[in-house]
PDB file of N, CA and C in Angstrom:
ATOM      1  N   UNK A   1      18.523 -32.559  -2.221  1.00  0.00           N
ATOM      2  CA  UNK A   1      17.680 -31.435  -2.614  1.00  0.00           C
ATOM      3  C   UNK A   1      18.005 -30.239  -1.725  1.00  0.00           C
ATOM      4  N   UNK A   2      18.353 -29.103  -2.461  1.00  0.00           N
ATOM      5  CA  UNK A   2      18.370 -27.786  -1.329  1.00  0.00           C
ATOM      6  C   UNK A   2      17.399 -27.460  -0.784  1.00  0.00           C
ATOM      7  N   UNK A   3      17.818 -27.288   0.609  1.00  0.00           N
ATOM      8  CA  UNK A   3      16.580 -26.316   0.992  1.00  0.00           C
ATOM      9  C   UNK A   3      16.549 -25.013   1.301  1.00  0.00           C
ATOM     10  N   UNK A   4      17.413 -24.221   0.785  1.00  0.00           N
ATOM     11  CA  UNK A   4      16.993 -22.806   0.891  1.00  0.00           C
ATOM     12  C   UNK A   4      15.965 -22.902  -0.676  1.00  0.00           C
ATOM     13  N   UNK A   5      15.813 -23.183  -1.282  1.00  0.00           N
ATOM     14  CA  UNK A   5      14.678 -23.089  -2.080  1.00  0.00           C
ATOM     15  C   UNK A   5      13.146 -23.052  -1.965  1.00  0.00           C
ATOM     16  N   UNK A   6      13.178 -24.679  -1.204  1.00  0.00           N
ATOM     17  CA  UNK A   6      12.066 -24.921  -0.284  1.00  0.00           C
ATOM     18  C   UNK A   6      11.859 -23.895   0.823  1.00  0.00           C
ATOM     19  N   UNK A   7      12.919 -23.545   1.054  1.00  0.00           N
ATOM     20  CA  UNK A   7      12.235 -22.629   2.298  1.00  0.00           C
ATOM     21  C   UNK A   7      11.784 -21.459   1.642  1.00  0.00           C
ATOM     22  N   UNK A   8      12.066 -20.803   0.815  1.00  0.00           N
ATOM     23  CA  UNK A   8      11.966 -19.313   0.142  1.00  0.00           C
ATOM     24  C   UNK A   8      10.452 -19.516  -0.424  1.00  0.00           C
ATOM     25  N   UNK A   9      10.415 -20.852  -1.183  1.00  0.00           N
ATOM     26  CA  UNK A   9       9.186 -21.033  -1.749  1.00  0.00           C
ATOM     27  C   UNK A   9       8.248 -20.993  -0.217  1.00  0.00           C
ATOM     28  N   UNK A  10       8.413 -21.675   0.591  1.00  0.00           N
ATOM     29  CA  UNK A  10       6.918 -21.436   1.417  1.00  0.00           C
ATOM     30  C   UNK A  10       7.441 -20.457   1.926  1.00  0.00           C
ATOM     31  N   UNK A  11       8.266 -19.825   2.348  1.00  0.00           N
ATOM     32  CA  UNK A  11       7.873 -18.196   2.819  1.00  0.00           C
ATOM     33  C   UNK A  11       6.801 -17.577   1.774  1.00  0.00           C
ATOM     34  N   UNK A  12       6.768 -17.313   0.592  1.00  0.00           N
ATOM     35  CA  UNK A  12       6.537 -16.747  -0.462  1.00  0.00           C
ATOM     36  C   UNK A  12       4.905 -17.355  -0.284  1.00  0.00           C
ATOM     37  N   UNK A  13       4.931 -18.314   0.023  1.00  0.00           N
ATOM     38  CA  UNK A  13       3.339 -18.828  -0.126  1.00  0.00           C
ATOM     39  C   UNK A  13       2.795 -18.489   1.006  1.00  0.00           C
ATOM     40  N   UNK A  14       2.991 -18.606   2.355  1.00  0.00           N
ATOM     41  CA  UNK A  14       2.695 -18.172   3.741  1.00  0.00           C
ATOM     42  C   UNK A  14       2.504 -16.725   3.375  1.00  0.00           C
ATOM     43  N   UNK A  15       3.372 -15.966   3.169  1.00  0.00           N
ATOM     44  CA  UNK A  15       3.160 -14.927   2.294  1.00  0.00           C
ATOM     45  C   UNK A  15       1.903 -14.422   2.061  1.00  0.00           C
ATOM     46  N   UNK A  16       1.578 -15.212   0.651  1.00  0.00           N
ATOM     47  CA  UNK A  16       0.502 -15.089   0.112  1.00  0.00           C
ATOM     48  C   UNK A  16      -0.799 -14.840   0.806  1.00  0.00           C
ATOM     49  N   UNK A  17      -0.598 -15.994   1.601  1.00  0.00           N
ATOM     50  CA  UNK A  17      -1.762 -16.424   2.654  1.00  0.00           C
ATOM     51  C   UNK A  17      -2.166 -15.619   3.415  1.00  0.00           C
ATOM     52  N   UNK A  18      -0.882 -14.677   4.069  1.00  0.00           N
ATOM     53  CA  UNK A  18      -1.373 -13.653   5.019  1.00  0.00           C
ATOM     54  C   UNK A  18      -2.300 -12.624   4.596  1.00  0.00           C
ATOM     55  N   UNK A  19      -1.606 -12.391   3.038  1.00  0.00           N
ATOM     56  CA  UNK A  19      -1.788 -10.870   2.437  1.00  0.00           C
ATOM     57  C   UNK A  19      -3.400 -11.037   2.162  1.00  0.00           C
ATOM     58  N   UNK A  20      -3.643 -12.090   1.425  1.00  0.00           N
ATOM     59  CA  UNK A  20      -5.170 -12.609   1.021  1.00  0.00           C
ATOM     60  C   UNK A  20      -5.748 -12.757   2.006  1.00  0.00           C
ATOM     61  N   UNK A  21      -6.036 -13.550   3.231  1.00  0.00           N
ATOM     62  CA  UNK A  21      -6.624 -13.598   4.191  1.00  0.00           C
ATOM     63  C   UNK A  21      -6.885 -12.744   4.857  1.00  0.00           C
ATOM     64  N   UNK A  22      -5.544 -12.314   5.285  1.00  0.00           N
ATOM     65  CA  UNK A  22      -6.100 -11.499   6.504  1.00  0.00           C
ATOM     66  C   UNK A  22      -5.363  -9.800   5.943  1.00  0.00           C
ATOM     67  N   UNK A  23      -4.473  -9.487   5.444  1.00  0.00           N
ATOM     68  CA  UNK A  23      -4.095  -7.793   5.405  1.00  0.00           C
ATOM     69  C   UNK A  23      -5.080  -7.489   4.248  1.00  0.00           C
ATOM     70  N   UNK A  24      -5.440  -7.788   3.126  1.00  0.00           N
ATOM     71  CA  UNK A  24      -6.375  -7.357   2.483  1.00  0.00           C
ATOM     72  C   UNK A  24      -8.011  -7.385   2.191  1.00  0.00           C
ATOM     73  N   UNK A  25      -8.266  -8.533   3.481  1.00  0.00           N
ATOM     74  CA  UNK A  25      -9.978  -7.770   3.847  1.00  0.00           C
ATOM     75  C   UNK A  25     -10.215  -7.350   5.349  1.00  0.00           C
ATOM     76  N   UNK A  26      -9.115  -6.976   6.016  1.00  0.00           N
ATOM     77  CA  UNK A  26      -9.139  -6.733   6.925  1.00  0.00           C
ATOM     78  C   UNK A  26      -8.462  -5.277   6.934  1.00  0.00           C
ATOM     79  N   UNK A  27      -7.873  -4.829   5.820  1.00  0.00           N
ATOM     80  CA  UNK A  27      -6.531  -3.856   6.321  1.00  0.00           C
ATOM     81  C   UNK A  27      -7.913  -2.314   6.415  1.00  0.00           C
ATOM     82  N   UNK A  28      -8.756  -2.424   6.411  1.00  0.00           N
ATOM     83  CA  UNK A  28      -9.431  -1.022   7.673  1.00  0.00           C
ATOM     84  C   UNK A  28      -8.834  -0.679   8.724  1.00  0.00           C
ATOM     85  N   UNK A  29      -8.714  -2.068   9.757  1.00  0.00           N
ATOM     86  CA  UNK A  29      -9.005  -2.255  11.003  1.00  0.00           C
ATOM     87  C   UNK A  29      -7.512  -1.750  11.496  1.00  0.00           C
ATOM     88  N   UNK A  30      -6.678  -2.650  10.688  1.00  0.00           N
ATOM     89  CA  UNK A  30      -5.058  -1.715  11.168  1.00  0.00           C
ATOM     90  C   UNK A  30      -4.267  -1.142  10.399  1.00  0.00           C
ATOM     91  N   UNK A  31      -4.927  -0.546   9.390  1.00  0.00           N
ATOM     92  CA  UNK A  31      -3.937   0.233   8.279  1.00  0.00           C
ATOM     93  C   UNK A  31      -4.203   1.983   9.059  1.00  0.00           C
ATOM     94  N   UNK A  32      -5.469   1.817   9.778  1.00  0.00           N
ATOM     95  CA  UNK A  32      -5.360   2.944   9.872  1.00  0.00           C
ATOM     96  C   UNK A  32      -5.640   4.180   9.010  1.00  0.00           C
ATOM     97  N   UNK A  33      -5.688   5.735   9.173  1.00  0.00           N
ATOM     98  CA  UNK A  33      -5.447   6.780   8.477  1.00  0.00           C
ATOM     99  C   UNK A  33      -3.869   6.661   7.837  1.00  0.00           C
ATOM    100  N   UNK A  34      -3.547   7.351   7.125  1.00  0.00           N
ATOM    101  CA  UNK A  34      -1.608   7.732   6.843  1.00  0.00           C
ATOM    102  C   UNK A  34      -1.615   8.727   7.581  1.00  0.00           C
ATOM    103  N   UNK A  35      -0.561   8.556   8.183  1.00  0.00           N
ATOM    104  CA  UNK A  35       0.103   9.504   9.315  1.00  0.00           C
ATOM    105  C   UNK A  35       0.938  10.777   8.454  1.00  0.00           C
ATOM    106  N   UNK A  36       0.206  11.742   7.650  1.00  0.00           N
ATOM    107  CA  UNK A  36       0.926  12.710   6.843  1.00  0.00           C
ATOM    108  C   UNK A  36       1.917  14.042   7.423  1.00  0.00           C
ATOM    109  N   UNK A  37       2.699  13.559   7.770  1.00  0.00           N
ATOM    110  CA  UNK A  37       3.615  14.426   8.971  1.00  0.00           C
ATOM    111  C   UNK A  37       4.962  15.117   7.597  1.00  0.00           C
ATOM    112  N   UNK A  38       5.179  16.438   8.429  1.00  0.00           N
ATOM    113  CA  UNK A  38       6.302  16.895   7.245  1.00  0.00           C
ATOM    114  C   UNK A  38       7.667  16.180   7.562  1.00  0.00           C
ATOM    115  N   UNK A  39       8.313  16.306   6.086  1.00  0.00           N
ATOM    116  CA  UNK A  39      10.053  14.910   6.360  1.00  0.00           C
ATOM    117  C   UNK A  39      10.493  15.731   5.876  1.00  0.00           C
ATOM    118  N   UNK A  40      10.969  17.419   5.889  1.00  0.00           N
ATOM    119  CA  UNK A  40      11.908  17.809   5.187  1.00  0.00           C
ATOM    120  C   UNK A  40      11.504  18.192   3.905  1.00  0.00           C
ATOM    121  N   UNK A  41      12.753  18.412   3.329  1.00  0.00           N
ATOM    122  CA  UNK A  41      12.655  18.599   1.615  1.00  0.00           C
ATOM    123  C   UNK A  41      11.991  17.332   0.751  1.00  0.00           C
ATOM    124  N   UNK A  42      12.188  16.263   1.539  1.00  0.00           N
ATOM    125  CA  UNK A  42      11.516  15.101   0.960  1.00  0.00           C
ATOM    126  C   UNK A  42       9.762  14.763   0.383  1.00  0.00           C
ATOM    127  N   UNK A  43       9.614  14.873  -0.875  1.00  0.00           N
ATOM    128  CA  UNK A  43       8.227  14.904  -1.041  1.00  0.00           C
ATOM    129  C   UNK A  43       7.298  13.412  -0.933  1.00  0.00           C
ATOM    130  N   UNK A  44       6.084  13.938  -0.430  1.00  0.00           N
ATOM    131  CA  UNK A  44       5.616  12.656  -0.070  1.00  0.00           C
ATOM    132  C   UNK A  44       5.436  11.448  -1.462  1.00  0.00           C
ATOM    133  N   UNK A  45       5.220  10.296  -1.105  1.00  0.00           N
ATOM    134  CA  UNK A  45       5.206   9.324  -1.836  1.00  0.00           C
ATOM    135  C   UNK A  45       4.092   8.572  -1.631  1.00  0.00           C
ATOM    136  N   UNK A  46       3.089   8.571  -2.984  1.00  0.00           N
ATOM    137  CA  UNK A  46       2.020   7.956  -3.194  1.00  0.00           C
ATOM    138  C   UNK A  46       2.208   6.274  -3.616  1.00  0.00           C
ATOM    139  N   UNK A  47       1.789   5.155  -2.423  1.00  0.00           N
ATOM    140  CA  UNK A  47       1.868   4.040  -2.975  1.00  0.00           C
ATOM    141  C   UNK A  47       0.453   3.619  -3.696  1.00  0.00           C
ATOM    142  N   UNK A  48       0.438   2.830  -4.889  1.00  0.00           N
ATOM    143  CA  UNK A  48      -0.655   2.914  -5.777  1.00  0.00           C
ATOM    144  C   UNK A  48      -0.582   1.362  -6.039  1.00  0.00           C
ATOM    145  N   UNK A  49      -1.825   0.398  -5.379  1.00  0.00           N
ATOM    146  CA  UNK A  49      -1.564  -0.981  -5.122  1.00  0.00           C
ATOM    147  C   UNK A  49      -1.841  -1.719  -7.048  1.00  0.00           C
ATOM    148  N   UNK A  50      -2.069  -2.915  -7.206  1.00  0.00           N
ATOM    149  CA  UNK A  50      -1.893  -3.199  -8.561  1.00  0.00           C
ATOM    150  C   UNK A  50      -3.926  -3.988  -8.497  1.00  0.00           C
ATOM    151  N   UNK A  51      -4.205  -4.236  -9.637  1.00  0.00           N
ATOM    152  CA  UNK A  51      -5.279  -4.598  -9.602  1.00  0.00           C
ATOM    153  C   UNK A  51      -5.878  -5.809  -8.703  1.00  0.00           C
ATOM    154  N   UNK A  52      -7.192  -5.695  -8.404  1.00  0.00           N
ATOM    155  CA  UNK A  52      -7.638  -6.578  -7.312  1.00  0.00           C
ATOM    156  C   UNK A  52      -7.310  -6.791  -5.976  1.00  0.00           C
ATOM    157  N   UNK A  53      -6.775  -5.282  -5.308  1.00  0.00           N
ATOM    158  CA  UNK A  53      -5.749  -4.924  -4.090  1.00  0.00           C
ATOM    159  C   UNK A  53      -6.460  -3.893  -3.276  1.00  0.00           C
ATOM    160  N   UNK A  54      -6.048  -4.058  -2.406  1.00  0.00           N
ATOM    161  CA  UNK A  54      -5.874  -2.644  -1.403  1.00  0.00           C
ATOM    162  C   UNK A  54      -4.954  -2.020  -0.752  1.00  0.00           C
ATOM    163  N   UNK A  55      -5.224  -1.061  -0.126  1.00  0.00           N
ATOM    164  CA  UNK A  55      -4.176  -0.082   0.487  1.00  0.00           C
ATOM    165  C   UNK A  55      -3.317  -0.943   1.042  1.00  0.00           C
ATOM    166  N   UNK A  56      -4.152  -2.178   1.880  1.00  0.00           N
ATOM    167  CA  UNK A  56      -3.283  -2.959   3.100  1.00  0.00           C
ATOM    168  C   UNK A  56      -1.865  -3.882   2.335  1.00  0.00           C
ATOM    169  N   UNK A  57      -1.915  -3.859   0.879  1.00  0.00           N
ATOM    170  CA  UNK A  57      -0.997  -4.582   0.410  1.00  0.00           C
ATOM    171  C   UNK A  57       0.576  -3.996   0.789  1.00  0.00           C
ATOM    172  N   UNK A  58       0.129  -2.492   1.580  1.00  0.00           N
ATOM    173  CA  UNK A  58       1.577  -1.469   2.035  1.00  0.00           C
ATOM    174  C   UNK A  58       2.029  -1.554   3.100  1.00  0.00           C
ATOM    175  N   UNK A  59       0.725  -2.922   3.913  1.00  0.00           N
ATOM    176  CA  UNK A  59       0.996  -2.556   5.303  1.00  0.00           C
ATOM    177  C   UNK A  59       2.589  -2.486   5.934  1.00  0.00           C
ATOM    178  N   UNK A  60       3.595  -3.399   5.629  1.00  0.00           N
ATOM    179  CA  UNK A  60       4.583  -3.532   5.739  1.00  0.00           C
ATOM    180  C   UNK A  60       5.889  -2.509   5.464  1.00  0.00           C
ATOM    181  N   UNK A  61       5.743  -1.996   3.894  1.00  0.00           N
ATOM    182  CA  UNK A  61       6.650  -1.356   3.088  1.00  0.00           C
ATOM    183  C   UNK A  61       5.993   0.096   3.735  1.00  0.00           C
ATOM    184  N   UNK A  62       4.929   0.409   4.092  1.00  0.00           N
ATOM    185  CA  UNK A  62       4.408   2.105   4.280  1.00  0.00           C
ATOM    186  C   UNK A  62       5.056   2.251   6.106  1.00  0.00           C
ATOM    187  N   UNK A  63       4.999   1.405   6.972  1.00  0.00           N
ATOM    188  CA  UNK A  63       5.612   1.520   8.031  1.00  0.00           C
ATOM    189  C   UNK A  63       7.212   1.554   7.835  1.00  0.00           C
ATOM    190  N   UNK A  64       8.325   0.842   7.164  1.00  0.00           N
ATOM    191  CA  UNK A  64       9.385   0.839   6.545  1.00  0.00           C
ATOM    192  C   UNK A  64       9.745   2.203   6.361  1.00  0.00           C
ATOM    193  N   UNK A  65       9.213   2.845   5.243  1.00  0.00           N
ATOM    194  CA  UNK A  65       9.203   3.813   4.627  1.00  0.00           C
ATOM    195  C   UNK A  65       9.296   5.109   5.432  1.00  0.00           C
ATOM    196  N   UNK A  66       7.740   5.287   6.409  1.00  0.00           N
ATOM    197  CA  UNK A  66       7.760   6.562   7.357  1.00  0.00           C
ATOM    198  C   UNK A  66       9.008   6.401   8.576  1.00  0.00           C
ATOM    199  N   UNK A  67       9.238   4.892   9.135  1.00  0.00           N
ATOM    200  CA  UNK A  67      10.421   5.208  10.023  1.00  0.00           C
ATOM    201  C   UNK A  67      11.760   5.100   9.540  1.00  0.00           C
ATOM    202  N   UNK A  68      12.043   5.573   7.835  1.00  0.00           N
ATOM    203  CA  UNK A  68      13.091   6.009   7.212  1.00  0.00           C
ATOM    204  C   UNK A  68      12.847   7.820   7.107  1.00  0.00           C
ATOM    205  N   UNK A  69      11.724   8.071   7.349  1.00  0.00           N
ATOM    206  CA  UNK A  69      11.253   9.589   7.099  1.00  0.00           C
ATOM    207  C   UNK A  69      10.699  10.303   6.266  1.00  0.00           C
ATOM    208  N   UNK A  70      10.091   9.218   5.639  1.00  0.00           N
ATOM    209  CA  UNK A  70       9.292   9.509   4.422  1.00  0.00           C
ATOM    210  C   UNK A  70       7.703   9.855   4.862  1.00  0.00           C
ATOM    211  N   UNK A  71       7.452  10.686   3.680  1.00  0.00           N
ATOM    212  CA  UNK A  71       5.585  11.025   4.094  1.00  0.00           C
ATOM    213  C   UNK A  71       5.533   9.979   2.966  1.00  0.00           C
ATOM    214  N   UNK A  72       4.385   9.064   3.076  1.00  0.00           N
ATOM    215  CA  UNK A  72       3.445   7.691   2.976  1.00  0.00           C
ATOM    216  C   UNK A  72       2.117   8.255   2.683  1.00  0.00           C
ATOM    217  N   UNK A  73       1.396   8.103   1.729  1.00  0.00           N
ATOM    218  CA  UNK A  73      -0.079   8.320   1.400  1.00  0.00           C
ATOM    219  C   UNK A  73      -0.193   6.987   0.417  1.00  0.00           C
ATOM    220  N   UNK A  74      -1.267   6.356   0.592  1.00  0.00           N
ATOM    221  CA  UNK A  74      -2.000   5.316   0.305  1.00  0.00           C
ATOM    222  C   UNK A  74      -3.269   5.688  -0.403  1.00  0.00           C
ATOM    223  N   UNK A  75      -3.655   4.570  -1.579  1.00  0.00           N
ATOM    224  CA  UNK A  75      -5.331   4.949  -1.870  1.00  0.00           C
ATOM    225  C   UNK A  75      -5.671   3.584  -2.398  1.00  0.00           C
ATOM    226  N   UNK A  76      -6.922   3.764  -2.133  1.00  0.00           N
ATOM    227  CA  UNK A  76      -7.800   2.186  -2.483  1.00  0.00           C
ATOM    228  C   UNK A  76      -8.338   2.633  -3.625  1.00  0.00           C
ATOM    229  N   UNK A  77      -7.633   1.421  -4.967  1.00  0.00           N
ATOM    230  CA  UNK A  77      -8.345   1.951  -5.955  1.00  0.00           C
ATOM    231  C   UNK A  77     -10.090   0.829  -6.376  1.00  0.00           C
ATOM    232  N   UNK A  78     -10.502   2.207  -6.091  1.00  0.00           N
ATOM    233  CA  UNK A  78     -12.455   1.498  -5.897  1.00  0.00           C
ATOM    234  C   UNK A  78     -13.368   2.081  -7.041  1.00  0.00           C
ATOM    235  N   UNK A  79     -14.318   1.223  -7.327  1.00  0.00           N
ATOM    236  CA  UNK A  79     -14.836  -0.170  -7.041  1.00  0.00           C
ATOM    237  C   UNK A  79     -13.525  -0.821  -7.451  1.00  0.00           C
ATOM    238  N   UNK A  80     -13.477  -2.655  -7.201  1.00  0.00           N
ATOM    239  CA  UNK A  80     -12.512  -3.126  -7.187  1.00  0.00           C
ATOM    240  C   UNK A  80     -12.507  -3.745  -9.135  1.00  0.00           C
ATOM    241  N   UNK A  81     -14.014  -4.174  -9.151  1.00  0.00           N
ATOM    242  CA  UNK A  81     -13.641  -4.952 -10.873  1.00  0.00           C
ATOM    243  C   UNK A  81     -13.697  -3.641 -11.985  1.00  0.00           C
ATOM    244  N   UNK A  82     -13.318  -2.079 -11.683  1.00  0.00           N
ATOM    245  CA  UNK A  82     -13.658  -1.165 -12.769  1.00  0.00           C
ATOM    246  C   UNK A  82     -12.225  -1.099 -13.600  1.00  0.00           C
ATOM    247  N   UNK A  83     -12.791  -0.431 -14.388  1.00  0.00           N
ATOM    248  CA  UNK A  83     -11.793  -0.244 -15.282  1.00  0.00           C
ATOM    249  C   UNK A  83     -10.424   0.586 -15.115  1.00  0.00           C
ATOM    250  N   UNK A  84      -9.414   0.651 -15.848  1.00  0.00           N
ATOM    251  CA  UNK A  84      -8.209   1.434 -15.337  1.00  0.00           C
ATOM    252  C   UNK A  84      -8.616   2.835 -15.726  1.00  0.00           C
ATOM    253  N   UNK A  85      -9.710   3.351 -16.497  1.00  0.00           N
ATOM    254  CA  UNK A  85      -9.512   4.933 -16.366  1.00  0.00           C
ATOM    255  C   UNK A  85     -10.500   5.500 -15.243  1.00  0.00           C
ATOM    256  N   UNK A  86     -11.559   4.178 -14.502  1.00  0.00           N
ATOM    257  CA  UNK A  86     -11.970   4.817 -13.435  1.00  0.00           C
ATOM    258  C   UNK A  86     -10.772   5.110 -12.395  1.00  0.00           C
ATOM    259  N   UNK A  87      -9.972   4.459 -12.462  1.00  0.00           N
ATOM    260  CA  UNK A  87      -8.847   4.659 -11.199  1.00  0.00           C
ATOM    261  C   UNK A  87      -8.300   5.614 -11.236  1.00  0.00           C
ATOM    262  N   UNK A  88      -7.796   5.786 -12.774  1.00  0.00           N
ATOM    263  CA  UNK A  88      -7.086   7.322 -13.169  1.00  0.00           C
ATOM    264  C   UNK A  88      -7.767   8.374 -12.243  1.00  0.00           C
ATOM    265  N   UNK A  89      -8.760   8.929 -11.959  1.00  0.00           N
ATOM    266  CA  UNK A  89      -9.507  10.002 -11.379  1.00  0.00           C
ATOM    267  C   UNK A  89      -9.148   9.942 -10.165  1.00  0.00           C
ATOM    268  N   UNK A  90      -9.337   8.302  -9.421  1.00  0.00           N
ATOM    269  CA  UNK A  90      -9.291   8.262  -7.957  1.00  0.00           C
ATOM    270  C   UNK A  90      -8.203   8.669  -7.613  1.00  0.00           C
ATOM    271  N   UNK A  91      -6.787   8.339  -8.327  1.00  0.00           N
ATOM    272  CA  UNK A  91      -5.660   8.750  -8.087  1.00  0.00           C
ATOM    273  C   UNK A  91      -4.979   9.874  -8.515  1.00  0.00           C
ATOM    274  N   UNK A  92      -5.254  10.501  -9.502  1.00  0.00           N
ATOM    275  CA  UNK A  92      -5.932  12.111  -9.575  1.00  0.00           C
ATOM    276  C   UNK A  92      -6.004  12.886  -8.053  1.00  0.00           C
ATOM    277  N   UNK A  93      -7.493  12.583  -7.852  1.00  0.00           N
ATOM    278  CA  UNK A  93      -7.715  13.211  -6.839  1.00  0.00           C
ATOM    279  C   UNK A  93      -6.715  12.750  -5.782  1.00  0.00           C
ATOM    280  N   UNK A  94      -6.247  12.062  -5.419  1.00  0.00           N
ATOM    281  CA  UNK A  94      -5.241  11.844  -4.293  1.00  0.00           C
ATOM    282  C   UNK A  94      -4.056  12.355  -4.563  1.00  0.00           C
ATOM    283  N   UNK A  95      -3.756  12.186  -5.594  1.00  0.00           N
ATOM    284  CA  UNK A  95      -2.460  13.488  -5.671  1.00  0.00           C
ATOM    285  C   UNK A  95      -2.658  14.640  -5.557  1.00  0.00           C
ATOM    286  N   UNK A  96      -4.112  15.634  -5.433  1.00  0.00           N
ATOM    287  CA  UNK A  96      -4.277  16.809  -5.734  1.00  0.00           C
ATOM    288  C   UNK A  96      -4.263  16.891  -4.174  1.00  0.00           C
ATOM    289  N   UNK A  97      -4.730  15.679  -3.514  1.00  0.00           N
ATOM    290  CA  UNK A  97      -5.339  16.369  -1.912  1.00  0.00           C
ATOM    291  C   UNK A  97      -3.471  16.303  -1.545  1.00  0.00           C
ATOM    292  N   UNK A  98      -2.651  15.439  -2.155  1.00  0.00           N
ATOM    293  CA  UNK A  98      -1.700  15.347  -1.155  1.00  0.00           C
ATOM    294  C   UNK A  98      -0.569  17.202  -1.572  1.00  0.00           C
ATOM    295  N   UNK A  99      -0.962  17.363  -3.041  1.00  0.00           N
ATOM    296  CA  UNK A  99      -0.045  18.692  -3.288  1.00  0.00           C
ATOM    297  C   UNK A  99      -1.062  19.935  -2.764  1.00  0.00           C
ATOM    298  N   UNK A 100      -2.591  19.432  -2.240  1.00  0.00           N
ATOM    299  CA  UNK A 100      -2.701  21.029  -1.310  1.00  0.00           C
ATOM    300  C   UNK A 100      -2.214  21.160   0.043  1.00  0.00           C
ATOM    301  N   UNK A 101      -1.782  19.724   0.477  1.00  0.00           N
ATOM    302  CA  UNK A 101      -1.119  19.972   1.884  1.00  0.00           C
ATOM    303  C   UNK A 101      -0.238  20.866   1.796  1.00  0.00           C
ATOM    304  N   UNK A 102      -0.633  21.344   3.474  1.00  0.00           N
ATOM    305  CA  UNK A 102       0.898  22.416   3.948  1.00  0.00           C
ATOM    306  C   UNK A 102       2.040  22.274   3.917  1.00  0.00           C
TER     307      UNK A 102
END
């Protein structure tokens, strides 16, 4: 039996475990504000998590990202069981706050 399979599969589940446990009812505590700093001609990039998520699902890929030089903005789409056109607005408004930045 291979085991790079086995191994990929429990990475993937350990994985899981972290993201559920601990980065997504915890990610307040170390996600922090977004650090909205200017990168140049480069326009910032809104990550937009998938249903039943939070911001913290970026914790990884949004640190990645800014020490490539990217501006990183995040949003929690809330309440968590609403519908997809309540979100539409939330993320609305987060694109509007991020195109009045300086």
């Amino acid at each position: 039996m291979p085991l790079q399979p086995m191994r990929l599969a429990l990475e993937e589940y350990l994985a899981f475990i972290l993201v559920f446990t601990v980065v997504q009812p915890f990610e307040r505590l170390f996600m922090g504000a977004d650090r909205l700093r200017p990168a140049g001609d480069r326009p910032p990039l809104l990550l937009v998590h998938g249903y039943e998520c939070n911001r913290g699902f970026w914790w990884r890929l949004r640190a990645r990202l800014e020490g490539a030089g990217w501006i990183v903005a995040t949003v929690n789409l809330e309440p968590v069981f609403a519908g997809i056109d309540a979100y539409a607005d939330v993320i609305a408004r987060r694109v509007l706050e991020e195109l009045a930045r300086p």
